[in-house]
C-alpha atoms as a PDB file:
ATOM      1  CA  UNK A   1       2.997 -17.715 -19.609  1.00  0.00           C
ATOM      2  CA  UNK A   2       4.009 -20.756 -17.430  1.00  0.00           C
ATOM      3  CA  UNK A   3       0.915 -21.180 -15.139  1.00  0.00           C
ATOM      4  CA  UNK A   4       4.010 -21.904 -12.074  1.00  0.00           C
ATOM      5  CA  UNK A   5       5.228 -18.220 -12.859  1.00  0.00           C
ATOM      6  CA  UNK A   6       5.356 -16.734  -9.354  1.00  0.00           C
ATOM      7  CA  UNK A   7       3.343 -13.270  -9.015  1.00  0.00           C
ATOM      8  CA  UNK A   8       6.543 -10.957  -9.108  1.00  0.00           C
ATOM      9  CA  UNK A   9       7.399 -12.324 -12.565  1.00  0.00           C
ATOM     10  CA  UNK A  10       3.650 -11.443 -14.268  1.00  0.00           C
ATOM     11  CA  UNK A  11       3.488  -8.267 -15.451  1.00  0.00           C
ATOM     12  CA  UNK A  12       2.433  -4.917 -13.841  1.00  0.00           C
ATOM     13  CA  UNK A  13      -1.392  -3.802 -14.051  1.00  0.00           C
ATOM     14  CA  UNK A  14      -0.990  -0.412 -15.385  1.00  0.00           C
ATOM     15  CA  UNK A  15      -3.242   2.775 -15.758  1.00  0.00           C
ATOM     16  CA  UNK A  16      -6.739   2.608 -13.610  1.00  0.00           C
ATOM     17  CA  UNK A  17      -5.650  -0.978 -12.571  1.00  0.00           C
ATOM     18  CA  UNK A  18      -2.635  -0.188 -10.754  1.00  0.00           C
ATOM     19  CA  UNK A  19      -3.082  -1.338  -7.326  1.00  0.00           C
ATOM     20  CA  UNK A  20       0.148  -0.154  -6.063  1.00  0.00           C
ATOM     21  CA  UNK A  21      -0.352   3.227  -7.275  1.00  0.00           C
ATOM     22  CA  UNK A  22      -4.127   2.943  -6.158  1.00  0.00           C
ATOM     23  CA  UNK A  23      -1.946   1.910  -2.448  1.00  0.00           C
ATOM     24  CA  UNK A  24       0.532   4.373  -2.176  1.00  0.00           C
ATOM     25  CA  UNK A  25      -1.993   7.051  -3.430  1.00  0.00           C
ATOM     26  CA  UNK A  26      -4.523   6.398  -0.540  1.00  0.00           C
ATOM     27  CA  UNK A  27      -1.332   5.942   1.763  1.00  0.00           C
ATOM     28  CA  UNK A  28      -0.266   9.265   1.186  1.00  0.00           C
ATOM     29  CA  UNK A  29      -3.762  10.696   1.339  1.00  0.00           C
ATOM     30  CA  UNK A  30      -4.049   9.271   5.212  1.00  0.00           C
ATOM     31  CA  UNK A  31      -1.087  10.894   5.937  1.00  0.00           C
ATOM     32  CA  UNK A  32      -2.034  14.224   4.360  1.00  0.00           C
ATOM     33  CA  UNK A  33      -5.270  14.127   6.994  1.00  0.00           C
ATOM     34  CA  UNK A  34      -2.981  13.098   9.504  1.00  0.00           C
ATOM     35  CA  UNK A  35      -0.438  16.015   9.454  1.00  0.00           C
ATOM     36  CA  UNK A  36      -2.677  18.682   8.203  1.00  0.00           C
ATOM     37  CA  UNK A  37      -5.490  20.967   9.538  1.00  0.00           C
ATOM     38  CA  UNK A  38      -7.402  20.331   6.114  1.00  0.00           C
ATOM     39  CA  UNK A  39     -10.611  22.339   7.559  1.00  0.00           C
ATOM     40  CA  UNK A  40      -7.952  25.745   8.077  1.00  0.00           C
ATOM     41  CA  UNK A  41      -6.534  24.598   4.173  1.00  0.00           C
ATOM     42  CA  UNK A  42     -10.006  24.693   3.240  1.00  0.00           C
ATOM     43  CA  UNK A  43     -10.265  28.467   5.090  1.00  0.00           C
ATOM     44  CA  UNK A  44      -7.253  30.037   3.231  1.00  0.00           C
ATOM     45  CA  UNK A  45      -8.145  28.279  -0.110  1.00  0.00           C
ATOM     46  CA  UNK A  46     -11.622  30.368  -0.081  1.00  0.00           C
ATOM     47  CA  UNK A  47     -12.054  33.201  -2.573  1.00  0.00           C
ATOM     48  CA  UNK A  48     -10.865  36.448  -1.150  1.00  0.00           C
ATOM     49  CA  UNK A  49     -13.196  38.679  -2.989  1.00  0.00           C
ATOM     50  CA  UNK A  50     -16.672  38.114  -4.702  1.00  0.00           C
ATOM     51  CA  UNK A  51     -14.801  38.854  -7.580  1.00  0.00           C
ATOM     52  CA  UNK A  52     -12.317  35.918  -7.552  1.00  0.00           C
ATOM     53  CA  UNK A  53     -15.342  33.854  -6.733  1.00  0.00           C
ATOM     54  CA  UNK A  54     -16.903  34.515  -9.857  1.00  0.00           C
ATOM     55  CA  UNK A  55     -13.692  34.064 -11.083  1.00  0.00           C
ATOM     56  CA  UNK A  56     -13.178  30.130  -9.751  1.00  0.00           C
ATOM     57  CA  UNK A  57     -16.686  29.176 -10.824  1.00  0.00           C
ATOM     58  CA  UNK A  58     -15.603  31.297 -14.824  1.00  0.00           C
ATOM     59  CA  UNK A  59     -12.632  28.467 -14.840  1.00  0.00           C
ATOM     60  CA  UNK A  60     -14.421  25.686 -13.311  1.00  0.00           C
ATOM     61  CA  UNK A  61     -17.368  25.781 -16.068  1.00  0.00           C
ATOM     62  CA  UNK A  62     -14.362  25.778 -18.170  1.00  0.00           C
ATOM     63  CA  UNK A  63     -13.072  22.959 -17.364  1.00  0.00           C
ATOM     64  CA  UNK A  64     -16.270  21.148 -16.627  1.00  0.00           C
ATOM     65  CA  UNK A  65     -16.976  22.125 -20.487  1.00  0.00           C
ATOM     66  CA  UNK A  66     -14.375  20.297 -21.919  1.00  0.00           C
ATOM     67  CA  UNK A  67     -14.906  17.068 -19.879  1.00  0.00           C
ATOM     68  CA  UNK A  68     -16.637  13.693 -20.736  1.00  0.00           C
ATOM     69  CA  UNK A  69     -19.169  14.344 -17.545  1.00  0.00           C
ATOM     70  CA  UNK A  70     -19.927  12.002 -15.631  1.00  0.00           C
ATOM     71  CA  UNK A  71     -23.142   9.336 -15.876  1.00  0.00           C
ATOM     72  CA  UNK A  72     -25.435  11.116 -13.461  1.00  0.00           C
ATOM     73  CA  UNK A  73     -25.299  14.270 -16.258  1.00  0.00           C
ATOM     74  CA  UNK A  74     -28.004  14.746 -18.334  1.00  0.00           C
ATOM     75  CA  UNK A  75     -25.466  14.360 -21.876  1.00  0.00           C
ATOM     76  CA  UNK A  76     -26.133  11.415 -23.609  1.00  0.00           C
ATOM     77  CA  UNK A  77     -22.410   9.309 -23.305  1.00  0.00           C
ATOM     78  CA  UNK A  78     -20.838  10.104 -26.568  1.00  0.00           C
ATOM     79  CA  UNK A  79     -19.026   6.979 -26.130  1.00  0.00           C
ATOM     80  CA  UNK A  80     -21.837   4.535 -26.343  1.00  0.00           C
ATOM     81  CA  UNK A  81     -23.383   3.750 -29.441  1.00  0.00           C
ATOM     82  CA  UNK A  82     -27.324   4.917 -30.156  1.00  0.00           C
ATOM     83  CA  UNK A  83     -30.105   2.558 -30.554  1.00  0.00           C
ATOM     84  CA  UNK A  84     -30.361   1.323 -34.219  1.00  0.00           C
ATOM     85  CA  UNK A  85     -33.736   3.361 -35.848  1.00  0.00           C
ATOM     86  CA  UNK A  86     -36.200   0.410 -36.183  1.00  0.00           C
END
């Protein structure tokens, strides 16, 4: 690439480098606060019953089960590689 390319012409950072997504994302987030009660959204979005409680948290340990984690979870990071046995 011609190092007197002008920005426009480089190409797009894509997937969790995309700044203009990252932009319009947080953009539209603002504005989401702005327009909306979000503590009354929070209200209706509460269980009805103890029983679709137990529900949510059935589906959330789902999901949670089938995720990487995150680093503060006790799993060991299946994605690094284990310290050679001396």
């Amino acid at each position: 690439m011609n190092p007197n390319d002008t920005k426009k012409d480089a190409p797009k950072v894509q997937g969790e480098g995309d700044y203009d997504a990252a932009r319009r994302h947080r953009r539209d987030v603002e504005n989401f606060v702005r327009q909306n009660d979000t503590e009354e959204l929070a209200r209706e979005a509460q269980p009805e019953s103890p029983a679709e409680a137990v529900e949510l948290e059935k589906a959330e340990a789902e999901g949670r089960s089938r995720s990487r984690g995150t680093e503060s979870d006790d799993a060991p990071d299946p994605r690094k590689k284990k310290p050679e046995p001396k």
